[in-house]
PDB file of N, CA and C in Angstrom:
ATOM      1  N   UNK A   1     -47.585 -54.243 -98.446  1.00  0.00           N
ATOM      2  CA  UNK A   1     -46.885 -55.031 -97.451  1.00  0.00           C
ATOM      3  C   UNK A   1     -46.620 -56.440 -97.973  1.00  0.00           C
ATOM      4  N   UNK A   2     -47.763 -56.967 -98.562  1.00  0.00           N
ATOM      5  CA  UNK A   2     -47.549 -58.485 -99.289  1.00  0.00           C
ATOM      6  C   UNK A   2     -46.655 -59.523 -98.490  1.00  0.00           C
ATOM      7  N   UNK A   3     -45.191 -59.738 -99.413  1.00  0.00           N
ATOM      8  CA  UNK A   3     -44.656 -60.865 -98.615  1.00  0.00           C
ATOM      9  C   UNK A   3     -43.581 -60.230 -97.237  1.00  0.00           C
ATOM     10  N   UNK A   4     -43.755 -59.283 -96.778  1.00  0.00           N
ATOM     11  CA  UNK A   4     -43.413 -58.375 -95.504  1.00  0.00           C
ATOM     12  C   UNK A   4     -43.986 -58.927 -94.451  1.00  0.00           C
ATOM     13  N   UNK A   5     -45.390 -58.998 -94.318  1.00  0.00           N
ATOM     14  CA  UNK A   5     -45.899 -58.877 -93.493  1.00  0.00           C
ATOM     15  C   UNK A   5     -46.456 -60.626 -92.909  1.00  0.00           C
ATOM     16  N   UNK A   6     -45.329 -61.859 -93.543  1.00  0.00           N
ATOM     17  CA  UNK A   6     -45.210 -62.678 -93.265  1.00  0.00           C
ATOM     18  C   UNK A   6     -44.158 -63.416 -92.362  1.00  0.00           C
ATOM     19  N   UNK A   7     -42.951 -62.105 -92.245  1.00  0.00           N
ATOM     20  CA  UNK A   7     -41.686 -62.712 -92.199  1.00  0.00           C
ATOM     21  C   UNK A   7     -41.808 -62.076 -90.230  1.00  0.00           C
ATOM     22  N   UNK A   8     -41.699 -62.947 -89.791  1.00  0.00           N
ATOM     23  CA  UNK A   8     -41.383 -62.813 -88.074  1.00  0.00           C
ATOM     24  C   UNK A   8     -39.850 -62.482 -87.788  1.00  0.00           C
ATOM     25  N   UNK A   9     -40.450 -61.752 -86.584  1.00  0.00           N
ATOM     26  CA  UNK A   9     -38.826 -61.409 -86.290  1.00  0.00           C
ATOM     27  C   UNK A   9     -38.432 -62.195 -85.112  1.00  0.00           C
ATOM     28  N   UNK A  10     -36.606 -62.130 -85.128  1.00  0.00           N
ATOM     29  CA  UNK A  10     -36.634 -63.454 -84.143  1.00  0.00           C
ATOM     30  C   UNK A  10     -36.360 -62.535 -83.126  1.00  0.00           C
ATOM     31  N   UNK A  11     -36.240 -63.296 -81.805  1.00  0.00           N
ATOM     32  CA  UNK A  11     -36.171 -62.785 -81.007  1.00  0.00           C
ATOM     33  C   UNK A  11     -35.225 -64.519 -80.092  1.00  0.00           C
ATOM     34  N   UNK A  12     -34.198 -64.375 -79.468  1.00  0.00           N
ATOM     35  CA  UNK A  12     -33.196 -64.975 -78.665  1.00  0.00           C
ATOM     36  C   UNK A  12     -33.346 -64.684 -77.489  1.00  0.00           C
ATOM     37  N   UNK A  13     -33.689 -65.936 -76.656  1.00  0.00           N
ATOM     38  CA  UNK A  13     -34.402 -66.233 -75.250  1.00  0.00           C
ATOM     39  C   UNK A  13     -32.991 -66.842 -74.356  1.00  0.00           C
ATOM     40  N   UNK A  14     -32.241 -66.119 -73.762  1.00  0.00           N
ATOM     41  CA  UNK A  14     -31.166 -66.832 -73.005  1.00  0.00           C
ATOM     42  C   UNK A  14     -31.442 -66.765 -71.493  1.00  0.00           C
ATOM     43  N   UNK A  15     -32.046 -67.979 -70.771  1.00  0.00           N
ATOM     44  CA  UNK A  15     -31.625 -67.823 -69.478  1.00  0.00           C
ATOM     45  C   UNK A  15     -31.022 -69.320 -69.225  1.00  0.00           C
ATOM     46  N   UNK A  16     -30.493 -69.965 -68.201  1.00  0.00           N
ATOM     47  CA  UNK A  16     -30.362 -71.246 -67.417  1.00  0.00           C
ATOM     48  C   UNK A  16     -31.406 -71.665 -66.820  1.00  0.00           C
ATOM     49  N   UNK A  17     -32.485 -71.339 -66.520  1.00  0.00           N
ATOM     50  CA  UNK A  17     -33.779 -72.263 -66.376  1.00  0.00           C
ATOM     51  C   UNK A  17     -34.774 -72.334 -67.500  1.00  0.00           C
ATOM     52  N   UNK A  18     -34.799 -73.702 -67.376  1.00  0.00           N
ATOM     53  CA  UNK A  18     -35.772 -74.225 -68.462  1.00  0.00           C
ATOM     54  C   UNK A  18     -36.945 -73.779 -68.738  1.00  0.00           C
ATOM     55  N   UNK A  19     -37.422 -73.837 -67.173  1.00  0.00           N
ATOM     56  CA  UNK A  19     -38.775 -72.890 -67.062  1.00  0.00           C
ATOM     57  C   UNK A  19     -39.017 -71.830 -67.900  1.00  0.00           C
ATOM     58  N   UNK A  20     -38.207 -70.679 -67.218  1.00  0.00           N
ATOM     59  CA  UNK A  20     -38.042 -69.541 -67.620  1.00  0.00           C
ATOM     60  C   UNK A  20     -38.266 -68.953 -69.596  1.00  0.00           C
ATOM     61  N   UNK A  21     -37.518 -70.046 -69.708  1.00  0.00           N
ATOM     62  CA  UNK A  21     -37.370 -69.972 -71.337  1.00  0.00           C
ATOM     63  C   UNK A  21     -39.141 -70.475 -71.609  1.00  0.00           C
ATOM     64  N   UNK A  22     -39.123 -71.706 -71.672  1.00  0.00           N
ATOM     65  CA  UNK A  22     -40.342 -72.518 -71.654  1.00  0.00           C
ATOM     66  C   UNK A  22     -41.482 -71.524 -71.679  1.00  0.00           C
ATOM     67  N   UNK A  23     -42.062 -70.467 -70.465  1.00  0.00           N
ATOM     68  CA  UNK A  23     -42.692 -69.645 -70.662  1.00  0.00           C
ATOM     69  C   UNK A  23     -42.651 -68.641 -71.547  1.00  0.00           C
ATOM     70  N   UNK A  24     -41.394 -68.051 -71.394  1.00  0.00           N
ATOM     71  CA  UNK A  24     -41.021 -66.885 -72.857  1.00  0.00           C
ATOM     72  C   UNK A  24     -41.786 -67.493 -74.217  1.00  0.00           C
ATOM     73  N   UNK A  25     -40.980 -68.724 -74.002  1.00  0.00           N
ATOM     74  CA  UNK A  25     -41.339 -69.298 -76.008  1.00  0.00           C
ATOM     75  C   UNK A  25     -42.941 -69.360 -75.775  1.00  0.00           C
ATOM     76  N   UNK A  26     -43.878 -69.582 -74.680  1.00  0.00           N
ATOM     77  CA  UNK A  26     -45.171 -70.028 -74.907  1.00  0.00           C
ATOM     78  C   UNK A  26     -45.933 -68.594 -75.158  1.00  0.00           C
ATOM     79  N   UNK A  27     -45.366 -67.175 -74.696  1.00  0.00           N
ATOM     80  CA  UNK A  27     -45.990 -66.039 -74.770  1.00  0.00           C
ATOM     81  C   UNK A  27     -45.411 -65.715 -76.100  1.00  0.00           C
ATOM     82  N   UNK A  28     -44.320 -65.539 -76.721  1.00  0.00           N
ATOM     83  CA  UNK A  28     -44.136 -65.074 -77.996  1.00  0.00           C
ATOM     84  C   UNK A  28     -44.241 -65.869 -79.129  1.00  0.00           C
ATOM     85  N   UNK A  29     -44.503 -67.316 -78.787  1.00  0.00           N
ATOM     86  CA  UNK A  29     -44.010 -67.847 -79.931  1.00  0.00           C
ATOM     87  C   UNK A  29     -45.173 -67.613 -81.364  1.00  0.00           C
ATOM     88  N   UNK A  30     -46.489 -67.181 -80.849  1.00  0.00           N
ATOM     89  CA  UNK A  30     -46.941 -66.304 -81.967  1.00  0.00           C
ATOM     90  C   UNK A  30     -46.721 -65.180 -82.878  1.00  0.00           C
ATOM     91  N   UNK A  31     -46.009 -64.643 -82.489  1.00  0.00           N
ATOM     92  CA  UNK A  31     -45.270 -63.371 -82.824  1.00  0.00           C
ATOM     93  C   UNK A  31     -44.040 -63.408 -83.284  1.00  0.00           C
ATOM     94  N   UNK A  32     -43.441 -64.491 -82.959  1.00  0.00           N
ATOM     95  CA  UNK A  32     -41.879 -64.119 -83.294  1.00  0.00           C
ATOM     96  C   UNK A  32     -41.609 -65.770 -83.552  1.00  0.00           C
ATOM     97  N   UNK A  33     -40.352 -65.661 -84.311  1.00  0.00           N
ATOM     98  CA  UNK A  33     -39.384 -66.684 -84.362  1.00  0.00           C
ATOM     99  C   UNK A  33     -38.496 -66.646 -83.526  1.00  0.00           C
ATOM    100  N   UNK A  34     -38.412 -67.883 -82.320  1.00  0.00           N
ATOM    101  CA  UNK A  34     -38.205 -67.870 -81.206  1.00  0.00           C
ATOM    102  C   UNK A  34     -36.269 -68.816 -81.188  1.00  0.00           C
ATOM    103  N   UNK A  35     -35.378 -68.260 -80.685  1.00  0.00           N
ATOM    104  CA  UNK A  35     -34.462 -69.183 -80.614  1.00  0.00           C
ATOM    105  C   UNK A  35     -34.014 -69.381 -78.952  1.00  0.00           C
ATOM    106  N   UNK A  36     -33.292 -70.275 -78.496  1.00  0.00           N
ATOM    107  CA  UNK A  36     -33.094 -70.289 -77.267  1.00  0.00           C
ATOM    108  C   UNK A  36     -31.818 -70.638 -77.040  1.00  0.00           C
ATOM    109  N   UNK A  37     -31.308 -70.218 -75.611  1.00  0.00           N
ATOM    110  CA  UNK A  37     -30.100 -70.447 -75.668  1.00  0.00           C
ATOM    111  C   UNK A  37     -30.012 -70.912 -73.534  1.00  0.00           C
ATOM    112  N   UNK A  38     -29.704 -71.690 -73.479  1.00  0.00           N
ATOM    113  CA  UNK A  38     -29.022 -71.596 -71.891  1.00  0.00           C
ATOM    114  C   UNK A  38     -28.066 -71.000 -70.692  1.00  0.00           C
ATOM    115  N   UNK A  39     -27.456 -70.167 -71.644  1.00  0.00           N
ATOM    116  CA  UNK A  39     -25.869 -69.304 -70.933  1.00  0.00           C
ATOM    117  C   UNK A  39     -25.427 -68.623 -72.519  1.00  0.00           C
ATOM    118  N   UNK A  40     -24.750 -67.824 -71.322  1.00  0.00           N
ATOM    119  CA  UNK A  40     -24.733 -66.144 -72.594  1.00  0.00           C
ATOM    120  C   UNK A  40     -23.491 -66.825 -73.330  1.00  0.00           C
ATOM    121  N   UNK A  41     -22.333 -68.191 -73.196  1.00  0.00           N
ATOM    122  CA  UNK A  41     -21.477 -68.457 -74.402  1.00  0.00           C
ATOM    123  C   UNK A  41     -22.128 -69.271 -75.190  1.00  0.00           C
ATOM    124  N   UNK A  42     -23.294 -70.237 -74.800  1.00  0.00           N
ATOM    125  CA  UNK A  42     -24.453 -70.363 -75.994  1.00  0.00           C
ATOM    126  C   UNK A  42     -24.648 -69.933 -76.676  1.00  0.00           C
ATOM    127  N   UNK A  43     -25.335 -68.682 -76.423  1.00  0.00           N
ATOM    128  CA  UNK A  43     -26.260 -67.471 -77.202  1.00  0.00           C
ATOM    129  C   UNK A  43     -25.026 -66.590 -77.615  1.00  0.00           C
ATOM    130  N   UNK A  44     -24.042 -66.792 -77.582  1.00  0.00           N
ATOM    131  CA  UNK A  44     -22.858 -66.062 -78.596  1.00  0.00           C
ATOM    132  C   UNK A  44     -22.714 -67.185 -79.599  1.00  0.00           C
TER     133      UNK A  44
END
């Protein structure tokens, strides 16, 4: 596995509340590389 088992996968957090996101990123952000977005023409 070596340098595999370093590389996180991302994962893209789109809602319009801050909150909402805010919590997402605090539960995954161990696990994943976290990006965020506010509205779905953001996150396009």
């Amino acid at each position: 596995m070596g340098e595999l088992s370093l590389i996180k996968s991302r994962v893209l957090i789109v809602d319009d509340c801050e909150t909402n996101r805010a919590m997402l990123v605090e539960i995954l952000k161990d696990d994943y590389e976290i990006i965020e977005a506010s509205g779905g023409e953001r996150a396009l």
